[in-house]
C-alpha atoms as a PDB file:
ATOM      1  CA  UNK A   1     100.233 109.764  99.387  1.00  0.00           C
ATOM      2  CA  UNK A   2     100.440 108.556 103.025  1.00  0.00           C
ATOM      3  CA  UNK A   3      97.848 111.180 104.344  1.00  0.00           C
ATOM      4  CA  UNK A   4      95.598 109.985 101.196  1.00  0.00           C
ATOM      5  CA  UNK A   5      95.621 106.301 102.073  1.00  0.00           C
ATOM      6  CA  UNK A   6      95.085 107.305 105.939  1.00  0.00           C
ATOM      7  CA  UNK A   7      91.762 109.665 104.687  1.00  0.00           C
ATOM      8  CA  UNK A   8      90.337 107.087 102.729  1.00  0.00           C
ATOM      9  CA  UNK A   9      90.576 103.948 104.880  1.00  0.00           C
ATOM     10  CA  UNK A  10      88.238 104.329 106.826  1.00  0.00           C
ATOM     11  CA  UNK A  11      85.899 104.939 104.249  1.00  0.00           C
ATOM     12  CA  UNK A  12      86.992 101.437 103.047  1.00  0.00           C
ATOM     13  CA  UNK A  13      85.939  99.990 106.032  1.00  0.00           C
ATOM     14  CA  UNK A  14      82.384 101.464 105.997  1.00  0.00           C
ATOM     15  CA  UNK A  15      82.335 100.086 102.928  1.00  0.00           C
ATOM     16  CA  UNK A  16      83.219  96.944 104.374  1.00  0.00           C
ATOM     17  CA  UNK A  17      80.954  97.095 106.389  1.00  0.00           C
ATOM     18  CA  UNK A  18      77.716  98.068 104.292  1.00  0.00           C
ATOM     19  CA  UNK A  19      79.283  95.183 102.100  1.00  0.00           C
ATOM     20  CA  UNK A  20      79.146  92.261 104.654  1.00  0.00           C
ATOM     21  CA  UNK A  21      75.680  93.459 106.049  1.00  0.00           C
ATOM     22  CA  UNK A  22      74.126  93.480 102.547  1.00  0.00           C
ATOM     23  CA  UNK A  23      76.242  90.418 101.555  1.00  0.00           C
ATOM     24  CA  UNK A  24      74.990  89.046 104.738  1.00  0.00           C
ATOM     25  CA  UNK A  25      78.714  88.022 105.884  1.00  0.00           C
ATOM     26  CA  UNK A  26      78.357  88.051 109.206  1.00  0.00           C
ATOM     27  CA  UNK A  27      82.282  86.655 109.802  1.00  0.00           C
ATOM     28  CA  UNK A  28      83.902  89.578 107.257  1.00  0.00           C
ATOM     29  CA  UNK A  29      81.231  92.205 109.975  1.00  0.00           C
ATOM     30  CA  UNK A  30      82.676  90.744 113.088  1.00  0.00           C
ATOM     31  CA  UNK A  31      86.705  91.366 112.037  1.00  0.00           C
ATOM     32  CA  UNK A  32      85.313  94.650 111.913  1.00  0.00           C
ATOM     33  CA  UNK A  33      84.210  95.185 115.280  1.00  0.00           C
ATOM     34  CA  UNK A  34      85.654  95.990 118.284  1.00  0.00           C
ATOM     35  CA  UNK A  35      83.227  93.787 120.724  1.00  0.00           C
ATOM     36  CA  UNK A  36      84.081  94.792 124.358  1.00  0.00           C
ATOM     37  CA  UNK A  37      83.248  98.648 123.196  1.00  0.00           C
ATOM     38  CA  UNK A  38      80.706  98.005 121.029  1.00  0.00           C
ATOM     39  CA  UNK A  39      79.481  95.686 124.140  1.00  0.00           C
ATOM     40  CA  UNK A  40      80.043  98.625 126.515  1.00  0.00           C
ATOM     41  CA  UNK A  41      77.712 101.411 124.477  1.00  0.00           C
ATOM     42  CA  UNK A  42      74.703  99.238 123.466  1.00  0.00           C
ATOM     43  CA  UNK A  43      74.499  98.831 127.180  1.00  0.00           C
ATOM     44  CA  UNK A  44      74.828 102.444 127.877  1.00  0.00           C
ATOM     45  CA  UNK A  45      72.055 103.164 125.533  1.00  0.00           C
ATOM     46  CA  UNK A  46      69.627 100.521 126.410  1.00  0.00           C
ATOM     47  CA  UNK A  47      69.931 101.604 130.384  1.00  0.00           C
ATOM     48  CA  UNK A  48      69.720 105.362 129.118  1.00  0.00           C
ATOM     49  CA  UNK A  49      66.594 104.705 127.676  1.00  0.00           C
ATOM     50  CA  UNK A  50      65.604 103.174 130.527  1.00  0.00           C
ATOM     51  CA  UNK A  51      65.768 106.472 132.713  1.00  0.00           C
ATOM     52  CA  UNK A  52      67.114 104.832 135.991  1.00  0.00           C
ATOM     53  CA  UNK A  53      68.079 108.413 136.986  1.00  0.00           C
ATOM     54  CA  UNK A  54      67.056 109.137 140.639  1.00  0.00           C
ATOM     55  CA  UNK A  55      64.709 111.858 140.498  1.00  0.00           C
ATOM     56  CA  UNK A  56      65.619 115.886 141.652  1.00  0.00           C
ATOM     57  CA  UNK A  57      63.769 115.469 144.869  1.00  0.00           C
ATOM     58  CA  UNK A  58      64.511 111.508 145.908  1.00  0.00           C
ATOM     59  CA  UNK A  59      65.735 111.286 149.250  1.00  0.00           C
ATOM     60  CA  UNK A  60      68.294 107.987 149.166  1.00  0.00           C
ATOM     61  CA  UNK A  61      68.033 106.392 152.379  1.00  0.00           C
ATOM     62  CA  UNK A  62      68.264 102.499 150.567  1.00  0.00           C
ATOM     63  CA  UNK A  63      70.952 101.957 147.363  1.00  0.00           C
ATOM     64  CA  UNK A  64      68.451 101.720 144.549  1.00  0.00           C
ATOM     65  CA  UNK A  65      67.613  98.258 143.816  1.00  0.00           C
ATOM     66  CA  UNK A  66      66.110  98.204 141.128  1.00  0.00           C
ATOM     67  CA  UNK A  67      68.802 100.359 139.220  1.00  0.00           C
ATOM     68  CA  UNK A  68      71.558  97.782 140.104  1.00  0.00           C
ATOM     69  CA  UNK A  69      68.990  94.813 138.943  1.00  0.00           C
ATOM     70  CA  UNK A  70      67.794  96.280 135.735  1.00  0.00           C
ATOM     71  CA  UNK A  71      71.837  97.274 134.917  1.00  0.00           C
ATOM     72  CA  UNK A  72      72.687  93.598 135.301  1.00  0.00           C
ATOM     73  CA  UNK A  73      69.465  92.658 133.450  1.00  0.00           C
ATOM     74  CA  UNK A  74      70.772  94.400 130.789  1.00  0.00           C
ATOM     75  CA  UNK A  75      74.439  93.811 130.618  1.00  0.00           C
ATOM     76  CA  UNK A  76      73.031  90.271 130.559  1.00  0.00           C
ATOM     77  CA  UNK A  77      71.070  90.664 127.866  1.00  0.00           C
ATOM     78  CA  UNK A  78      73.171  92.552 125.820  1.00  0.00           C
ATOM     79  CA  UNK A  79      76.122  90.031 126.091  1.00  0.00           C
ATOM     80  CA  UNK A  80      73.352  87.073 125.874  1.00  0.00           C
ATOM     81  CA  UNK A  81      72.095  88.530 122.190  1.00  0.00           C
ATOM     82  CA  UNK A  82      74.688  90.959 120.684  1.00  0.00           C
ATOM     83  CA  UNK A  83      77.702  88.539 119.887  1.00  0.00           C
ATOM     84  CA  UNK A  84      79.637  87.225 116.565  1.00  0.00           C
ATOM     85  CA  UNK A  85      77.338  83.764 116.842  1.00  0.00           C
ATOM     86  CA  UNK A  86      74.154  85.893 116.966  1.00  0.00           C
ATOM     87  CA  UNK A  87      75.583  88.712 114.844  1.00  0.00           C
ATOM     88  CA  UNK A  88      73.126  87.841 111.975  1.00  0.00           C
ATOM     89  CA  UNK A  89      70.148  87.338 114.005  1.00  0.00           C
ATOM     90  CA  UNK A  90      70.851  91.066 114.991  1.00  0.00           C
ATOM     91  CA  UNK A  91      71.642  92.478 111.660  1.00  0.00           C
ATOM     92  CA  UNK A  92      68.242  91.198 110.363  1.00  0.00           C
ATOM     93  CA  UNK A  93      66.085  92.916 113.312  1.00  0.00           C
ATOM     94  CA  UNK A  94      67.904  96.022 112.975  1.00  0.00           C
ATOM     95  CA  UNK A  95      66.985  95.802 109.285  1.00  0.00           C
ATOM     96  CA  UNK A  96      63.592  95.003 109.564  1.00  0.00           C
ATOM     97  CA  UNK A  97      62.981  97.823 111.946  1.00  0.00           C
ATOM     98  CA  UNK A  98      64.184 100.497 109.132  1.00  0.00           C
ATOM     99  CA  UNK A  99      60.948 101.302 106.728  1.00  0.00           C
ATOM    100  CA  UNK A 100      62.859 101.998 104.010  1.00  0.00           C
ATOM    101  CA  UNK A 101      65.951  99.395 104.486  1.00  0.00           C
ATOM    102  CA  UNK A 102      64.923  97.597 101.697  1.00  0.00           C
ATOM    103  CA  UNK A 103      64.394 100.306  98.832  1.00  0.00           C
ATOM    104  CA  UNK A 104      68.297 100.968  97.720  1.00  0.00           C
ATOM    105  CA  UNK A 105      67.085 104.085  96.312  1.00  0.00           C
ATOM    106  CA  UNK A 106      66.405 105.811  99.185  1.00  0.00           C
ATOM    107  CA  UNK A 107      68.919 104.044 101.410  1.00  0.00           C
ATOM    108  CA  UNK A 108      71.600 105.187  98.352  1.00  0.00           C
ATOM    109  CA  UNK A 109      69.881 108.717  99.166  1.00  0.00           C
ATOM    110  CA  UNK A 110      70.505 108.394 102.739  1.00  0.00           C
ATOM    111  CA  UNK A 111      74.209 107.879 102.174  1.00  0.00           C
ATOM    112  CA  UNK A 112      74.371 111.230 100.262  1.00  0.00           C
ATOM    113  CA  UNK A 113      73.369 113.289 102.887  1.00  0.00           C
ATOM    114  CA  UNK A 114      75.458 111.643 105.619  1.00  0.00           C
ATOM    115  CA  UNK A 115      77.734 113.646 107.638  1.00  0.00           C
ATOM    116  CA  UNK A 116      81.640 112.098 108.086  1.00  0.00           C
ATOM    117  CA  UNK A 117      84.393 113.621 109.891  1.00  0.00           C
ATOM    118  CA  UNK A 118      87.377 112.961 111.930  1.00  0.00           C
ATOM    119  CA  UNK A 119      87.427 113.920 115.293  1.00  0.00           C
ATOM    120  CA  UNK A 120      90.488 112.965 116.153  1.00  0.00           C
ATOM    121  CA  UNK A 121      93.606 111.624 114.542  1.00  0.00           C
ATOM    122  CA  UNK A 122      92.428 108.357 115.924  1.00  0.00           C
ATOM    123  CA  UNK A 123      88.970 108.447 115.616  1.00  0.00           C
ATOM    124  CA  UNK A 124      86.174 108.471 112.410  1.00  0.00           C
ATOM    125  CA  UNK A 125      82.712 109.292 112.733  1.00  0.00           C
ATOM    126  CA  UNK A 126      79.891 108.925 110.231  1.00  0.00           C
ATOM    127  CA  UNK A 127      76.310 110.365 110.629  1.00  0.00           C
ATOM    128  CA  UNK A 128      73.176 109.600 108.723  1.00  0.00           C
ATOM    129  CA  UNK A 129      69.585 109.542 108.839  1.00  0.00           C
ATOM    130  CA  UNK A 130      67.789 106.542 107.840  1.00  0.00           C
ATOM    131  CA  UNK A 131      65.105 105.911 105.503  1.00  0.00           C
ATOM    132  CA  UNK A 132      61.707 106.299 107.816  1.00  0.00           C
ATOM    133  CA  UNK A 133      63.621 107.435 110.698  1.00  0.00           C
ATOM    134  CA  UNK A 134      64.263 110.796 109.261  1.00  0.00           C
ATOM    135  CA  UNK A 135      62.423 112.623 112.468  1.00  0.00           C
ATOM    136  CA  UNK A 136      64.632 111.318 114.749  1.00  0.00           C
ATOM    137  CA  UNK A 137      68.559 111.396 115.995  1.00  0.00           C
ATOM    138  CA  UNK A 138      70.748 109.781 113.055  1.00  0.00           C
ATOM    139  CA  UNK A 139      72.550 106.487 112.504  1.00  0.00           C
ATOM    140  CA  UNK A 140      76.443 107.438 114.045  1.00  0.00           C
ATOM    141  CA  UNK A 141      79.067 104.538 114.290  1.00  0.00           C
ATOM    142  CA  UNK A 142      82.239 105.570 115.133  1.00  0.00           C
ATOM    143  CA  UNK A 143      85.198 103.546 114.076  1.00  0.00           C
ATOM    144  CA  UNK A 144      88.756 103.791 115.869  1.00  0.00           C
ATOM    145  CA  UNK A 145      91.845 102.883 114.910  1.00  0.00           C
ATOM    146  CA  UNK A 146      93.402  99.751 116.852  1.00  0.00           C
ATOM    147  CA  UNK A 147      96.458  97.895 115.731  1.00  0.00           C
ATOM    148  CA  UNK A 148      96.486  99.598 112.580  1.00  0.00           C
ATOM    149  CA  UNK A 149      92.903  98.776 111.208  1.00  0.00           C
ATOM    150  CA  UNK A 150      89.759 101.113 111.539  1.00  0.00           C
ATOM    151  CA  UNK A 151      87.558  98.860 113.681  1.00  0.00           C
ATOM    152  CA  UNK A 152      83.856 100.085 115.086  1.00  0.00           C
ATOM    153  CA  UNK A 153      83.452 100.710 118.307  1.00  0.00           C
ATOM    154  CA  UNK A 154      80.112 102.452 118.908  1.00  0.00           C
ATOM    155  CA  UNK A 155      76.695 102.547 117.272  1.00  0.00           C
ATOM    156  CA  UNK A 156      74.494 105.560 118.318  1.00  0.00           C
ATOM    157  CA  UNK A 157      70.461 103.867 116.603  1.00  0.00           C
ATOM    158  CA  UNK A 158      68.370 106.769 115.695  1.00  0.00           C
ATOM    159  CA  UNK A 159      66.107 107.750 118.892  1.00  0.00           C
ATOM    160  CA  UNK A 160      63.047 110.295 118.644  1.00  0.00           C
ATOM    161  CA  UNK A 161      63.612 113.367 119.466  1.00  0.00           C
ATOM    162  CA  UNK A 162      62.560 114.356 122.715  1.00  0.00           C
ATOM    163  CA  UNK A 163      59.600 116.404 123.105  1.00  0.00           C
ATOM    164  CA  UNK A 164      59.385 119.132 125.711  1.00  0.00           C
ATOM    165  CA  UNK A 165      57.913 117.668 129.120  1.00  0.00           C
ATOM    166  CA  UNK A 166      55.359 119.919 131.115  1.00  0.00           C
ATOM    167  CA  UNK A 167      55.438 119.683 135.078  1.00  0.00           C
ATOM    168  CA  UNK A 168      52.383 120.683 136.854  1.00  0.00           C
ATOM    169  CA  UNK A 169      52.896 122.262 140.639  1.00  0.00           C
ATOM    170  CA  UNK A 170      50.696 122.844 143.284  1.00  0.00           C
ATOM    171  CA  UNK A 171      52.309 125.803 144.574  1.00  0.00           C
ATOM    172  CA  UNK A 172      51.645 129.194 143.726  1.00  0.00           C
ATOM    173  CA  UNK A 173      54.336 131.102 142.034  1.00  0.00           C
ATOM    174  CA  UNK A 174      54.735 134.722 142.924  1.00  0.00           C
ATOM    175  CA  UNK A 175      54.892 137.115 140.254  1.00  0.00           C
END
């Protein structure tokens, strides 16, 4: 009975949380999350799609700037908009942004298709592509366990997938 309760909670607390975000109870969603590591990968995804990378051939001779500016710019940011006072204000972009957010009939589709799993005794993950994102990555939050509640801790937003990039060279290659 023990392993049963432990399997289904955290399906209780994705329900939870689809609950408070269509109940729009923005206090019940922020007892839910884990804010220093949710904190911690929105910034790691916003400066990933940034591609600060130094490039293959980039010679450093000066620490890069602009990296270190556009990090802080964006830890900023993040801390400025994503927090339990604004947590509502967020909820509704990310909403609006989804096509088909507001038809429960493909949303409830969605949800049939998603992929859960535990990958570790610790740690819950639930996949799913959303309605009008289907091309791209899925939806993945991952929820740990901390003080003996599932809490969320990351949210991976869907992302096109990347297309193949073509380099051009001027220099002849020997066959």
């Amino acid at each position: 009975m023990s392993l049963g309760l432990y399997a289904a909670s955290p399906f209780v607390t994705l329900w939870t949380i689809a609950s408070s975000v269509s109940n729009r109870d923005m206090t019940a969603l922020g007892q839910t999350i884990n804010w220093s590591s949710l904190d911690a990968s929105l910034k790691e995804q916003v400066l990933d799609g940034l591609h600060l990378g130094p490039a293959a051939d980039a010679v450093e001779e000066l620490p890069e700037f602009g990296s270190s500016f556009a990090t802080n710019v964006v830890s900023n940011a993040v801390d400025l908009t994503v927090n339990q006072r604004n947590l509502g204000h967020v909820v509704d972009e990310a909403m609006a942004s989804a096509p088909g957010a507001n038809d429960n009939r493909e949303v409830l589709s969605a949800l049939t298709h998603a992929v859960v799993r535990f990958t570790s005794a610790n740690l819950f993950e639930a996949q799913v592509a959303l309605p009008g994102h289907e091309n791209e990555t899925p939806l993945r939050v991952q929820l740990r366990i901390e003080g003996w509640r599932w809490k969320l801790t990351r949210v991976d937003f869907p992302v096109p997938a990347s297309h193949p990039v073509m380099e051009a060279s001027i220099t002849q290659r020997h066959a």
